[in-house]
N, C-alpha and C. Protein backbone atom coordinates (compact mmCIF):
# COMPACT_ATOMS: atom_id res chain seq x y z
N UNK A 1 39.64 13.05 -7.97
CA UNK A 1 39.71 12.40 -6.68
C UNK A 1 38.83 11.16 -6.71
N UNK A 2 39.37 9.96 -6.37
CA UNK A 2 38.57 8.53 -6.41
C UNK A 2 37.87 9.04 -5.41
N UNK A 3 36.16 8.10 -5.59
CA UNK A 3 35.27 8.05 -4.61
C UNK A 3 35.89 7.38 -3.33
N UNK A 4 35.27 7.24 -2.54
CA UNK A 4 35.59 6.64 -0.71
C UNK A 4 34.64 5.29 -1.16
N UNK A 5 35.43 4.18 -0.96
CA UNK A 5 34.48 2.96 -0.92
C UNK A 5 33.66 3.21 0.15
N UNK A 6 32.62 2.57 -0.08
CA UNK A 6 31.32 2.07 0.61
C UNK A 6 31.75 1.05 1.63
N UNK A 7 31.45 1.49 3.00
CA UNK A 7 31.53 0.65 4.25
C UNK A 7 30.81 -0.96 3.78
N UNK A 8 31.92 -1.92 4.31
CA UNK A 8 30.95 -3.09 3.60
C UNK A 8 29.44 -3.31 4.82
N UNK A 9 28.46 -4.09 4.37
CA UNK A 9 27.38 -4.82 4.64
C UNK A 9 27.97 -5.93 5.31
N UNK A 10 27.95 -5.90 6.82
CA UNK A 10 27.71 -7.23 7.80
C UNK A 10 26.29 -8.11 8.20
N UNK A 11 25.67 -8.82 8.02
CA UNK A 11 24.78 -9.73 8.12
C UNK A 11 24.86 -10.99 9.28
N UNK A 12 24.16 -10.93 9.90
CA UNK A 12 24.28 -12.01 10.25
C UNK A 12 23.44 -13.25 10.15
N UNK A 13 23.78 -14.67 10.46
CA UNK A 13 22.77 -15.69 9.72
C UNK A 13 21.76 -15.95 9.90
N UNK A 14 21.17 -15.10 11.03
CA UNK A 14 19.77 -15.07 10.67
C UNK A 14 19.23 -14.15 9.98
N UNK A 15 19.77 -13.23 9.60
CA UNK A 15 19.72 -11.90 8.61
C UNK A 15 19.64 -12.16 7.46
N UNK A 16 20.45 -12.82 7.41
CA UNK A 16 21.08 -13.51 5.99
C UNK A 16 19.95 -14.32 5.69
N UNK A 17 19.42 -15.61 6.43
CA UNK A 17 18.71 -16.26 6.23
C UNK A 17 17.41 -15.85 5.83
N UNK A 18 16.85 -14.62 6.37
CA UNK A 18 15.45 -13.89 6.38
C UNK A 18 15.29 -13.17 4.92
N UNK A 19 16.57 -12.85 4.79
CA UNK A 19 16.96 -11.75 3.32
C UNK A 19 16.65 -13.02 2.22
N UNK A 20 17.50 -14.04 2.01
CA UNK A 20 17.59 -15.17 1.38
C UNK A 20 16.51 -15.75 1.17
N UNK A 21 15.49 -15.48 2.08
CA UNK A 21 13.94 -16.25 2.39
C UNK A 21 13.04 -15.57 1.86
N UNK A 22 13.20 -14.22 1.95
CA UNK A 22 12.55 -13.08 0.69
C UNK A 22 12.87 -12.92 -0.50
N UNK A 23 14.21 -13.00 -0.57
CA UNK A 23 14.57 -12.84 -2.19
C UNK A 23 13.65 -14.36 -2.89
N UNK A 24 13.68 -14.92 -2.20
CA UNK A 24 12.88 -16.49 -3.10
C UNK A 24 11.89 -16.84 -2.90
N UNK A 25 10.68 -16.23 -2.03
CA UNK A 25 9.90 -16.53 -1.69
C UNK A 25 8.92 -15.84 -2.98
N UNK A 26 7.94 -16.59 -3.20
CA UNK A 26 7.18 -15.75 -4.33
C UNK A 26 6.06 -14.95 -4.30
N UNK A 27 5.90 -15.04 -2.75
CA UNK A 27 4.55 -14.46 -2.22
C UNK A 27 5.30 -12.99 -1.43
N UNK A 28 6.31 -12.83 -2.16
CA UNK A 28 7.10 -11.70 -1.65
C UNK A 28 6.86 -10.82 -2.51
N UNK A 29 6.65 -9.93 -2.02
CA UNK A 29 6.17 -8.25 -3.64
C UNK A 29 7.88 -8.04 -4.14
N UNK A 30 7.69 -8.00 -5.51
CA UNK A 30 9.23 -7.80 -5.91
C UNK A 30 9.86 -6.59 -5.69
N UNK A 31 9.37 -5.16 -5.23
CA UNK A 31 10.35 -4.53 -4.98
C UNK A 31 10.98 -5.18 -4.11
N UNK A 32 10.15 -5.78 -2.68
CA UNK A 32 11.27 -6.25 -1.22
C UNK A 32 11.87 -7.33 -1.47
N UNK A 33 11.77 -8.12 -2.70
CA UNK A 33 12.57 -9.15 -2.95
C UNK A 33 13.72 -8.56 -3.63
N UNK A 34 13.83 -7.46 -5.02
CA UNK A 34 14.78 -7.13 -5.33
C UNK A 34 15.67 -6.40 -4.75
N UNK A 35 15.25 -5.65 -3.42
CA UNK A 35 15.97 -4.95 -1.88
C UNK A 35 16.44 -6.05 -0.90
N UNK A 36 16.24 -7.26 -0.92
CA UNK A 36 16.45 -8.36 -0.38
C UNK A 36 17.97 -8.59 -1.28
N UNK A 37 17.47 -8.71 -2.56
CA UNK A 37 18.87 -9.46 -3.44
C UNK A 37 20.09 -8.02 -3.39
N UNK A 38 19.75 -6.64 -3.19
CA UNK A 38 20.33 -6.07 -3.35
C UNK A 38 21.46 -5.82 -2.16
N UNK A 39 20.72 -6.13 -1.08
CA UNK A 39 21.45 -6.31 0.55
C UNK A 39 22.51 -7.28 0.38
N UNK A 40 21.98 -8.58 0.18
CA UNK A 40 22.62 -9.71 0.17
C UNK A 40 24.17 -9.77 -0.86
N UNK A 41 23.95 -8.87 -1.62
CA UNK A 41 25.25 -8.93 -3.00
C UNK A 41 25.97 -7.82 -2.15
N UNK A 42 25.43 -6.89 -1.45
CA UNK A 42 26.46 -5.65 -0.69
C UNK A 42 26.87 -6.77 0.14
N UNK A 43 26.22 -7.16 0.92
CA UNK A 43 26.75 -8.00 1.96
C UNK A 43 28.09 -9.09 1.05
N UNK A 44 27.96 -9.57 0.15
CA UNK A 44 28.69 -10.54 -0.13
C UNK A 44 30.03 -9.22 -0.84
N UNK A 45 29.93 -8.59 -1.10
CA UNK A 45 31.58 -7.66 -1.25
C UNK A 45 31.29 -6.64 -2.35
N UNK A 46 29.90 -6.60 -3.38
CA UNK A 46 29.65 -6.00 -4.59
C UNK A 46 29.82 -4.68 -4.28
N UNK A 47 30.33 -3.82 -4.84
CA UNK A 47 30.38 -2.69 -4.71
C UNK A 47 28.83 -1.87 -5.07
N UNK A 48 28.90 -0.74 -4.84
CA UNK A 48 27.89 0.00 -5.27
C UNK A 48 27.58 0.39 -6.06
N UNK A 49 28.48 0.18 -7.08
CA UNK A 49 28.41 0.68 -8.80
C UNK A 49 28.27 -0.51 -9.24
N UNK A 50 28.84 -1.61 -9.26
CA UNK A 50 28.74 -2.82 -9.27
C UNK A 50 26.79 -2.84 -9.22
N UNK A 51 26.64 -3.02 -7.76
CA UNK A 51 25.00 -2.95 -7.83
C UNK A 51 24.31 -2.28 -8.28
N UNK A 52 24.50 -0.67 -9.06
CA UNK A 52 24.01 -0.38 -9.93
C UNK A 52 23.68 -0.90 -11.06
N UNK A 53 25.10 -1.35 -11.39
CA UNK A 53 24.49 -1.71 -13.03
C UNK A 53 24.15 -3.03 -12.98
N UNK A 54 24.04 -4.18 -12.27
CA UNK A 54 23.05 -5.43 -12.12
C UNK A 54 21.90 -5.30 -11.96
N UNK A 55 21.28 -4.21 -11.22
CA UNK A 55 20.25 -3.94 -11.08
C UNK A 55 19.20 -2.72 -11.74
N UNK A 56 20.57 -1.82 -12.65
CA UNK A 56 19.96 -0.99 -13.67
C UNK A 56 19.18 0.15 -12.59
N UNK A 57 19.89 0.09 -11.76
CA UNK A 57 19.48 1.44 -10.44
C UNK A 57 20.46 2.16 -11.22
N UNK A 58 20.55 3.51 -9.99
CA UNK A 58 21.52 4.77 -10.09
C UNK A 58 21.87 4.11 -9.14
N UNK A 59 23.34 5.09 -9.33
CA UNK A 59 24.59 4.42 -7.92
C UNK A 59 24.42 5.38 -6.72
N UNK A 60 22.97 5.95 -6.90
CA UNK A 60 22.49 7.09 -5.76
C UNK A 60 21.16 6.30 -4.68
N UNK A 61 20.68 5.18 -5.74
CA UNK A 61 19.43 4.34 -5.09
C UNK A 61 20.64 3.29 -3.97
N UNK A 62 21.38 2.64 -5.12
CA UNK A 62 22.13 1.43 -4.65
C UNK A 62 22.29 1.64 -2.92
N UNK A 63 23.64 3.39 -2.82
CA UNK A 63 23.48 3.93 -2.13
C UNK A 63 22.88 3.65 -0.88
N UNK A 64 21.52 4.68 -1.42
CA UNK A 64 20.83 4.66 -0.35
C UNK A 64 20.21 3.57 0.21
N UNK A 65 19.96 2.35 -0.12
CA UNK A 65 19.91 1.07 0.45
C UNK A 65 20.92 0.52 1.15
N UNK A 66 21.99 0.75 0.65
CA UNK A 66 23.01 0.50 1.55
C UNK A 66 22.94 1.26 2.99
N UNK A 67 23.03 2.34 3.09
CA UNK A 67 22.59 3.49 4.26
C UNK A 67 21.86 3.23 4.96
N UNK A 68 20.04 2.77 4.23
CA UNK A 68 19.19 1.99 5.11
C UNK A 68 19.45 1.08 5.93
N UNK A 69 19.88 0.21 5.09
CA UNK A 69 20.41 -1.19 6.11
C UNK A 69 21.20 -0.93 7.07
N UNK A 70 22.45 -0.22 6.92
CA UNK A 70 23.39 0.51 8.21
C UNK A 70 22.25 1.05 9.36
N UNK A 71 21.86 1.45 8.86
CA UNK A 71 21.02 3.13 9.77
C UNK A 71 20.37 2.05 10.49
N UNK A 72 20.02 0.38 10.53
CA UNK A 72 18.66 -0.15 11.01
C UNK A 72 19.75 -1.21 11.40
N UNK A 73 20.89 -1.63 11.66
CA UNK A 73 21.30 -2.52 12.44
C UNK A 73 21.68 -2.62 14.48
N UNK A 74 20.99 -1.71 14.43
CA UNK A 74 20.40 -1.71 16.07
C UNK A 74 19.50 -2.44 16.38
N UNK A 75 18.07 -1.72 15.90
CA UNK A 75 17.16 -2.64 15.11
C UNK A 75 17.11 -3.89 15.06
N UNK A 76 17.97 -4.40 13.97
CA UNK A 76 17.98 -5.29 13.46
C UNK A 76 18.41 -6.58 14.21
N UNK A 77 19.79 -5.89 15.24
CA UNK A 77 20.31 -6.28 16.49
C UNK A 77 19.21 -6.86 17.21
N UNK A 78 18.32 -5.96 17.69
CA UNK A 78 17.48 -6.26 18.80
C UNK A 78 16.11 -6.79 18.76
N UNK A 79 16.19 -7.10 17.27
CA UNK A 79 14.98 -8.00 16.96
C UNK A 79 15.32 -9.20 17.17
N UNK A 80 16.63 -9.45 16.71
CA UNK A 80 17.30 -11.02 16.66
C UNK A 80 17.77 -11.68 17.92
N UNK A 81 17.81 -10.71 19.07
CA UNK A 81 18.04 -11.01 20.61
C UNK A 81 16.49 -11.20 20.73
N UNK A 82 15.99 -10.91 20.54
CA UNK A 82 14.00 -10.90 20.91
C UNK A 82 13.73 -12.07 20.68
N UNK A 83 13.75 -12.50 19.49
CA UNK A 83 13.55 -13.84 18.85
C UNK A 83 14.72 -15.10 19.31
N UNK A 84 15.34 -15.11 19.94
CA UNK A 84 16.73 -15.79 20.58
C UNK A 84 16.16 -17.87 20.26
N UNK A 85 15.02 -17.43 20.45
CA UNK A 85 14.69 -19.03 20.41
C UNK A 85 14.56 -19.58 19.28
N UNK A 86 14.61 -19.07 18.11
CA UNK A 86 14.77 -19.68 16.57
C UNK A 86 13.21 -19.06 16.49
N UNK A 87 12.77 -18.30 16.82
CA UNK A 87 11.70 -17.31 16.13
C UNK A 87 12.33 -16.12 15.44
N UNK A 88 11.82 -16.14 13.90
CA UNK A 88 12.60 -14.72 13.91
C UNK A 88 11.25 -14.32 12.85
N UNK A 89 10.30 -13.63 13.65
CA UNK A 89 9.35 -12.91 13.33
C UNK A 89 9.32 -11.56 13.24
N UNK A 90 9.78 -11.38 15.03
CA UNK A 90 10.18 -9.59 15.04
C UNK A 90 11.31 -9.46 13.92
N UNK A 91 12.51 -10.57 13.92
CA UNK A 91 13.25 -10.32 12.88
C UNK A 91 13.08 -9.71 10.99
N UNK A 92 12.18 -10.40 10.99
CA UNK A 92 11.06 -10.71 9.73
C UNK A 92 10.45 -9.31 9.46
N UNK A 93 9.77 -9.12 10.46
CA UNK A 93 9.53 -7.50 10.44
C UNK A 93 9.95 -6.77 10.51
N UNK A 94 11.27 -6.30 11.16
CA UNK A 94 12.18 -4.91 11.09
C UNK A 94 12.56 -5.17 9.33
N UNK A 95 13.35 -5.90 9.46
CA UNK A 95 13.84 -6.63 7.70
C UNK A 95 12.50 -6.14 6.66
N UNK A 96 11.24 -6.28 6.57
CA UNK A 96 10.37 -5.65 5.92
C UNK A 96 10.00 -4.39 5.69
N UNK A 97 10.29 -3.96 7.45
CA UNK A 97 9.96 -2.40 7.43
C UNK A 97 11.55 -1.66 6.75
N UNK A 98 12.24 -1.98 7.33
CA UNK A 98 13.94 -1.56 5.95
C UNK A 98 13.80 -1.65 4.98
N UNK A 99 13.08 -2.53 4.15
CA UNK A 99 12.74 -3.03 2.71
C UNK A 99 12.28 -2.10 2.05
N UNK A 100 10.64 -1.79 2.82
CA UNK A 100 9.89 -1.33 2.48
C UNK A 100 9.70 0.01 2.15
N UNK A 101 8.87 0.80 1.43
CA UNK A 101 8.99 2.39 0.33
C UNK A 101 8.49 3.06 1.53
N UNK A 102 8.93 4.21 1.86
CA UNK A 102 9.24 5.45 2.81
C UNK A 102 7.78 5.52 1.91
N UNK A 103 7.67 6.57 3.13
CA UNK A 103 6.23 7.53 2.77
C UNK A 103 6.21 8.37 1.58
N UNK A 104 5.22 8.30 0.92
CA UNK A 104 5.51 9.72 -0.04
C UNK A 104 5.39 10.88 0.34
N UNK A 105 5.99 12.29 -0.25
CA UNK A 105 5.73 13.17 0.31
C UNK A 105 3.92 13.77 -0.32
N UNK A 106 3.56 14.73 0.03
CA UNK A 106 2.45 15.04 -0.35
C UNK A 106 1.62 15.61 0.45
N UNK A 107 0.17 15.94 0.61
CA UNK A 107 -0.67 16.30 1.67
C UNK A 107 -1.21 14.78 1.95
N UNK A 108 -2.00 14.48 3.17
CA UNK A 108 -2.38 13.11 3.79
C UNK A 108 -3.66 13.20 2.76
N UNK A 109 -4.22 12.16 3.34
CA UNK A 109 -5.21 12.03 2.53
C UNK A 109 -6.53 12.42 3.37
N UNK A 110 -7.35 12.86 2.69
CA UNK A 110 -8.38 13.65 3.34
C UNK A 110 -9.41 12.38 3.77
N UNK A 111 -10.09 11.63 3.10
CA UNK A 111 -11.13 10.66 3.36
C UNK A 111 -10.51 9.07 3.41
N UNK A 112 -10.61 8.60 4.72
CA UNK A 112 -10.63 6.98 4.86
C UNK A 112 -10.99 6.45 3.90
N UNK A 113 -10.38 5.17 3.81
CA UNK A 113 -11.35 4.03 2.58
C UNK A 113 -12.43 3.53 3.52
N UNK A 114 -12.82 3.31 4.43
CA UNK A 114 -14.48 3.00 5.12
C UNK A 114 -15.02 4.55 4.62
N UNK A 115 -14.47 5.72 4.78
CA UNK A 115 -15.06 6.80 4.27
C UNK A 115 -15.84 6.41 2.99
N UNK A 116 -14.75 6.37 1.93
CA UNK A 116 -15.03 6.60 0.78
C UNK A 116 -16.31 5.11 0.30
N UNK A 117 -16.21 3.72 1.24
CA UNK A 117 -16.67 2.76 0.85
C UNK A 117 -18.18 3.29 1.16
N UNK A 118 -18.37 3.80 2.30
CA UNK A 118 -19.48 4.32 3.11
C UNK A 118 -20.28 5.39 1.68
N UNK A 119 -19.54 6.38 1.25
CA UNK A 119 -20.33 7.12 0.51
C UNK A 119 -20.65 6.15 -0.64
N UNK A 120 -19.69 5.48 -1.25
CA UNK A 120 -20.39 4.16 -2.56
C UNK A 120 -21.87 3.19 -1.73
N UNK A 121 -21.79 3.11 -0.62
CA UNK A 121 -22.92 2.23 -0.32
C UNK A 121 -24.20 2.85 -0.18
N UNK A 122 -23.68 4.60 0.47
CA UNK A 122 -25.04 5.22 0.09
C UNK A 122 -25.42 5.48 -1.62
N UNK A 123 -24.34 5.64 -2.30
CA UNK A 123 -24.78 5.62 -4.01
C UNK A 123 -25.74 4.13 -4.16
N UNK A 124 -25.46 3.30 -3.60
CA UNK A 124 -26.22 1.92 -4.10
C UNK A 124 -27.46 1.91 -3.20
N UNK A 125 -27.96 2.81 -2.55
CA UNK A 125 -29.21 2.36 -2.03
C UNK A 125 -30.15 3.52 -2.98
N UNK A 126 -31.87 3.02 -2.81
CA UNK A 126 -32.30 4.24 -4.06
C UNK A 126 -32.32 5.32 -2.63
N UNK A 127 -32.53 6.44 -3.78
CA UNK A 127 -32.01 8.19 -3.03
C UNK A 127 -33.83 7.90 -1.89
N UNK A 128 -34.77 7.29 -2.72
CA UNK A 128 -35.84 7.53 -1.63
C UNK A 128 -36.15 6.65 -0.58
N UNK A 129 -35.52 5.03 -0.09
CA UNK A 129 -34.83 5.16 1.41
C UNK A 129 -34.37 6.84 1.97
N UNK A 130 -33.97 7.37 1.42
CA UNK A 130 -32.89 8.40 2.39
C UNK A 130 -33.88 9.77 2.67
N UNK A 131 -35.22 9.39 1.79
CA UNK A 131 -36.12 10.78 2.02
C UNK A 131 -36.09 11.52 0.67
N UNK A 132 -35.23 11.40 -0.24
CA UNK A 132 -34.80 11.73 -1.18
C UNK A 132 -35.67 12.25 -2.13
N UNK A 133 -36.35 13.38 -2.74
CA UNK A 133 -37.28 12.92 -3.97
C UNK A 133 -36.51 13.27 -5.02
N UNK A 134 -35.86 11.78 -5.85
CA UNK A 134 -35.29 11.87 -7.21
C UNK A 134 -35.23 10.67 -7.08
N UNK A 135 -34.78 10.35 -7.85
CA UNK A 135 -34.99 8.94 -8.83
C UNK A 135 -33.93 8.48 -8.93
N UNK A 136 -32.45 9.16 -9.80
CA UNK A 136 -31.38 8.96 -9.09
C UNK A 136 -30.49 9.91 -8.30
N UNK A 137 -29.14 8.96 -7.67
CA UNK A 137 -28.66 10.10 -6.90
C UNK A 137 -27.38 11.17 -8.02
N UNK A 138 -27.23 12.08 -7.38
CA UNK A 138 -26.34 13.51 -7.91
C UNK A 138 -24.92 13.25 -7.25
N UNK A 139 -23.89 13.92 -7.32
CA UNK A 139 -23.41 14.40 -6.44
C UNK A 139 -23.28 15.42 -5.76
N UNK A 140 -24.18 16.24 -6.10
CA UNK A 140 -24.62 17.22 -4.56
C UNK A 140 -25.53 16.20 -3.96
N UNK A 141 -26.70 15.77 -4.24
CA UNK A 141 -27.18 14.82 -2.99
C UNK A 141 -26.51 13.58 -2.24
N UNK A 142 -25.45 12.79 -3.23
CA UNK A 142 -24.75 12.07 -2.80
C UNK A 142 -23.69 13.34 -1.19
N UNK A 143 -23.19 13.79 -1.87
CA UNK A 143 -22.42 14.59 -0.84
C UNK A 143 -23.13 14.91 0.51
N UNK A 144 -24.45 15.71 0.11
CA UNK A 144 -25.57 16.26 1.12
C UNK A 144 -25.70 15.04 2.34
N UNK A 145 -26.31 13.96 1.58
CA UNK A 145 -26.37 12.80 2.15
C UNK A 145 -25.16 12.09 2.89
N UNK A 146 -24.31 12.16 2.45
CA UNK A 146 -23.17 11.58 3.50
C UNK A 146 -22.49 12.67 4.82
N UNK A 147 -22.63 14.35 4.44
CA UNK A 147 -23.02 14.90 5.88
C UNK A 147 -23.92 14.67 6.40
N UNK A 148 -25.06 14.63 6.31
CA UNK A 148 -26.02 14.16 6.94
C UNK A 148 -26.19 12.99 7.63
N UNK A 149 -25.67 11.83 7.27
CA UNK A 149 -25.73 10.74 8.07
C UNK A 149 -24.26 10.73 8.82
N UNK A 150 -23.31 11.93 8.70
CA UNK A 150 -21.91 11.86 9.49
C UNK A 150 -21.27 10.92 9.18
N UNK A 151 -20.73 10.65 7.59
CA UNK A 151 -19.84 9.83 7.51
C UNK A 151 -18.60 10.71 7.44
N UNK A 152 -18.72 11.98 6.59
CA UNK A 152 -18.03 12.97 6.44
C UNK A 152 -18.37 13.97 7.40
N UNK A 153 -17.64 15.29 7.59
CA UNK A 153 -17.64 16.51 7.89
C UNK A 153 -18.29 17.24 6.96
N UNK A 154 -17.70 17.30 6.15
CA UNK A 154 -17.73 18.07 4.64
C UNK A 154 -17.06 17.62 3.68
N UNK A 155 -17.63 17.33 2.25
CA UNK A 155 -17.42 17.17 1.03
C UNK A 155 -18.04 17.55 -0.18
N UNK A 156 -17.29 17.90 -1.31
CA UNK A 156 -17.86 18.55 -2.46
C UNK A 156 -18.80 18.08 -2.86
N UNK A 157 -19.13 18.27 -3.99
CA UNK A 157 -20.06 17.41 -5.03
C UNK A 157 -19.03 16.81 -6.04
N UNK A 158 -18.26 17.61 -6.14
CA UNK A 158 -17.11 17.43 -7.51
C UNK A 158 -16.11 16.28 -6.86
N UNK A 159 -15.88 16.33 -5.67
CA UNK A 159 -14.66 14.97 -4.90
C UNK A 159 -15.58 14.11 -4.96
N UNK A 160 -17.28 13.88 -4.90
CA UNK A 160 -17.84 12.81 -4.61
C UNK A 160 -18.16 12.07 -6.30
N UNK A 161 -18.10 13.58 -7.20
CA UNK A 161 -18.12 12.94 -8.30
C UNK A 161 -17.14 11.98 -9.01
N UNK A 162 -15.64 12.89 -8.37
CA UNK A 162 -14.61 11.55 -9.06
C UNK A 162 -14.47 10.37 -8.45
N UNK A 163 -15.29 10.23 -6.85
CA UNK A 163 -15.07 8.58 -7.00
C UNK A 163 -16.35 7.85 -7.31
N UNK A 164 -16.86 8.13 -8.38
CA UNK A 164 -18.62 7.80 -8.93
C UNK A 164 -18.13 7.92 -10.61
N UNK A 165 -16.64 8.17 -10.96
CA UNK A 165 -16.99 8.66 -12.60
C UNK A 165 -15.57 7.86 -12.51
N UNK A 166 -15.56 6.82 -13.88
CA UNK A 166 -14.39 5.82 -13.87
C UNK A 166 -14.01 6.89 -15.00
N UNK A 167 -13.04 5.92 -15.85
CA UNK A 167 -11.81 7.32 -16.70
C UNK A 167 -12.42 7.13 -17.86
N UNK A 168 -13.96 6.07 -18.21
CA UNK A 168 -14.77 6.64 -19.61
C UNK A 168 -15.58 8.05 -19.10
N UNK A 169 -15.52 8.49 -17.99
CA UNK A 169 -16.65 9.95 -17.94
C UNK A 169 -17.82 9.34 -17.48
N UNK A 170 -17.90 8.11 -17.66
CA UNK A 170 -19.21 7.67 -17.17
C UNK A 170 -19.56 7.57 -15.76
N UNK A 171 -20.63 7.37 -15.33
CA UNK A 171 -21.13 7.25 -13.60
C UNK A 171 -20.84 5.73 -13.46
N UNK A 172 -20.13 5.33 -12.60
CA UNK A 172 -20.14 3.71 -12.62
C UNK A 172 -21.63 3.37 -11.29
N UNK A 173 -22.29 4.10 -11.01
CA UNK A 173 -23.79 3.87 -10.05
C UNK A 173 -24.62 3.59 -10.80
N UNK A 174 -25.29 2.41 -10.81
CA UNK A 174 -26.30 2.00 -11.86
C UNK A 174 -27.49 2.93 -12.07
N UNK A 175 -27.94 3.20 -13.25
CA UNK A 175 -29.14 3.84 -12.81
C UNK A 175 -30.62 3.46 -12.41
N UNK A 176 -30.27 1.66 -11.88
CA UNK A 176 -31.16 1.38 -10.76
C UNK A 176 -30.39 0.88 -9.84
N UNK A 177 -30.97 1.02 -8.33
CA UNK A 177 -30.07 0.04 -7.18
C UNK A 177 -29.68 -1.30 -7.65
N UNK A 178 -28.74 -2.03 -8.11
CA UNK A 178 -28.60 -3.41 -8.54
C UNK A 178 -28.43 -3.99 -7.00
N UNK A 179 -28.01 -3.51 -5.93
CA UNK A 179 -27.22 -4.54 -5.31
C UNK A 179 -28.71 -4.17 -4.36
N UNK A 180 -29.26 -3.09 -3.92
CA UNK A 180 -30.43 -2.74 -3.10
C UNK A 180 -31.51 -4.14 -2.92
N UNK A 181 -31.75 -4.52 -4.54
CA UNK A 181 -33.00 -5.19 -4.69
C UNK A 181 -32.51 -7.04 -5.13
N UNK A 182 -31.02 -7.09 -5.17
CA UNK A 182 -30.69 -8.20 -5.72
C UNK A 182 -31.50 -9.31 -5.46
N UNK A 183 -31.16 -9.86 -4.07
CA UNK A 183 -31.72 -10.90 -3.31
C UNK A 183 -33.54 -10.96 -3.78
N UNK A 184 -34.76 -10.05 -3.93
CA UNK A 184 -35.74 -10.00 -4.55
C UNK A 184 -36.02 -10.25 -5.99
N UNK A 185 -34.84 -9.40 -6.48
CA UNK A 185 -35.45 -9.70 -8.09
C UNK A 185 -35.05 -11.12 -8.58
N UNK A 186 -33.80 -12.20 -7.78
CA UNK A 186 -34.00 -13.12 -8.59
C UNK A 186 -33.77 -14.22 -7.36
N UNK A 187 -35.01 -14.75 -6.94
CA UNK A 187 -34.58 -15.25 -5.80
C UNK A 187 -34.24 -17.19 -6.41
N UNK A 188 -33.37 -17.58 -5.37
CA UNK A 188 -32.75 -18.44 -5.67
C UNK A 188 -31.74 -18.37 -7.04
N UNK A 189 -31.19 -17.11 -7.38
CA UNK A 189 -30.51 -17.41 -8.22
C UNK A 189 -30.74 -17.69 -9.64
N UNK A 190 -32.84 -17.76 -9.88
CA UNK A 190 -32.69 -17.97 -11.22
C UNK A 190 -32.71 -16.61 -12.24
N UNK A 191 -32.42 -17.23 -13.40
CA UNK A 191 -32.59 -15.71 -14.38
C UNK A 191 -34.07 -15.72 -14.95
């Protein structure tokens, strides 16, 4: 039994134009530029197998881009009535958010990046600011220390260790404050 062609891709020219403006723009991340070129060739009559093999997808990705774009021309509709005056910003943005990679699945993520920046800034101060008596910090005191000042709830020693240990095994925390004492140890910049 032949497959059921693929409903074609309607565009319209400001659609067209926005798609066209991403595919060439270079400050565009290339997946949404190559989801840009991939719209634009459905739109122009390419089939879906067709856009597979130009683009070295499965004819299951092609697909589902095609679907996206359908599923978001309400959307897409009512961004381009929004913008009516030759703004097409909201346009610009629905068109990005269609582009753009769905969530992954997975558990969320447990600690913010101000979280995680927050516990690196207490690694860079010395442990005795904090009351500390050691010389350097651990990650049980690193951890201890960031409940304590409520950046966290609760955290291991072992989660605080992997973002303190790069992929040589090593501690990337100096084993003196570098950034604590910078401005003192070389003032004006000389060596």
């Amino acid at each position: 039994m032949p497959r059921a062609t693929a409903p074609p891709i309607t565009l319209t020219a400001p659609q067209g134009a926005v798609l066209e403006r991403l595919a060439r723009a270079g400050t565009t991340p290339q997946q949404v530029a190559r989801r840009a070129q991939l719209v634009l060739a459905a739109a122009g009559g390419a089939s879906t197998g067709a856009i597979a093999r130009t683009w070295t997808i499965t004819w299951r990705t092609a697909q589902r881009w095609r679907a996206r774009w359908q599923a978001a021309q309400g959307a897409l509709l009512a961004a381009e009535a929004e913008g009516g005056d030759g703004d097409d910003r909201a346009l610009t943005a629905i068109i990005l958010g269609v582009l753009a990679d769905e969530p992954r699945p997975g558990a969320p993520a447990r600690f913010t990046p101000e979280q995680l920046c927050q516990v690196m800034a207490v690694a860079c101060e010395p442990p005795g600011d904090s009351g500390r008596p050691i010389s350097q910090w651990t990650p049980r005191e690193l951890a201890d220390e960031a409940v304590a000042r409520g950046i966290v709830v609760r955290i291991s020693a072992r989660t605080v260790g992997r973002f303190l240990v790069s992929g040589s095994g090593r501690a990337q925390t100096a084993p003196e404050p570098v950034l604590a004492h910078a401005a003192r140890a070389r003032p004006g910049g000389a060596r």
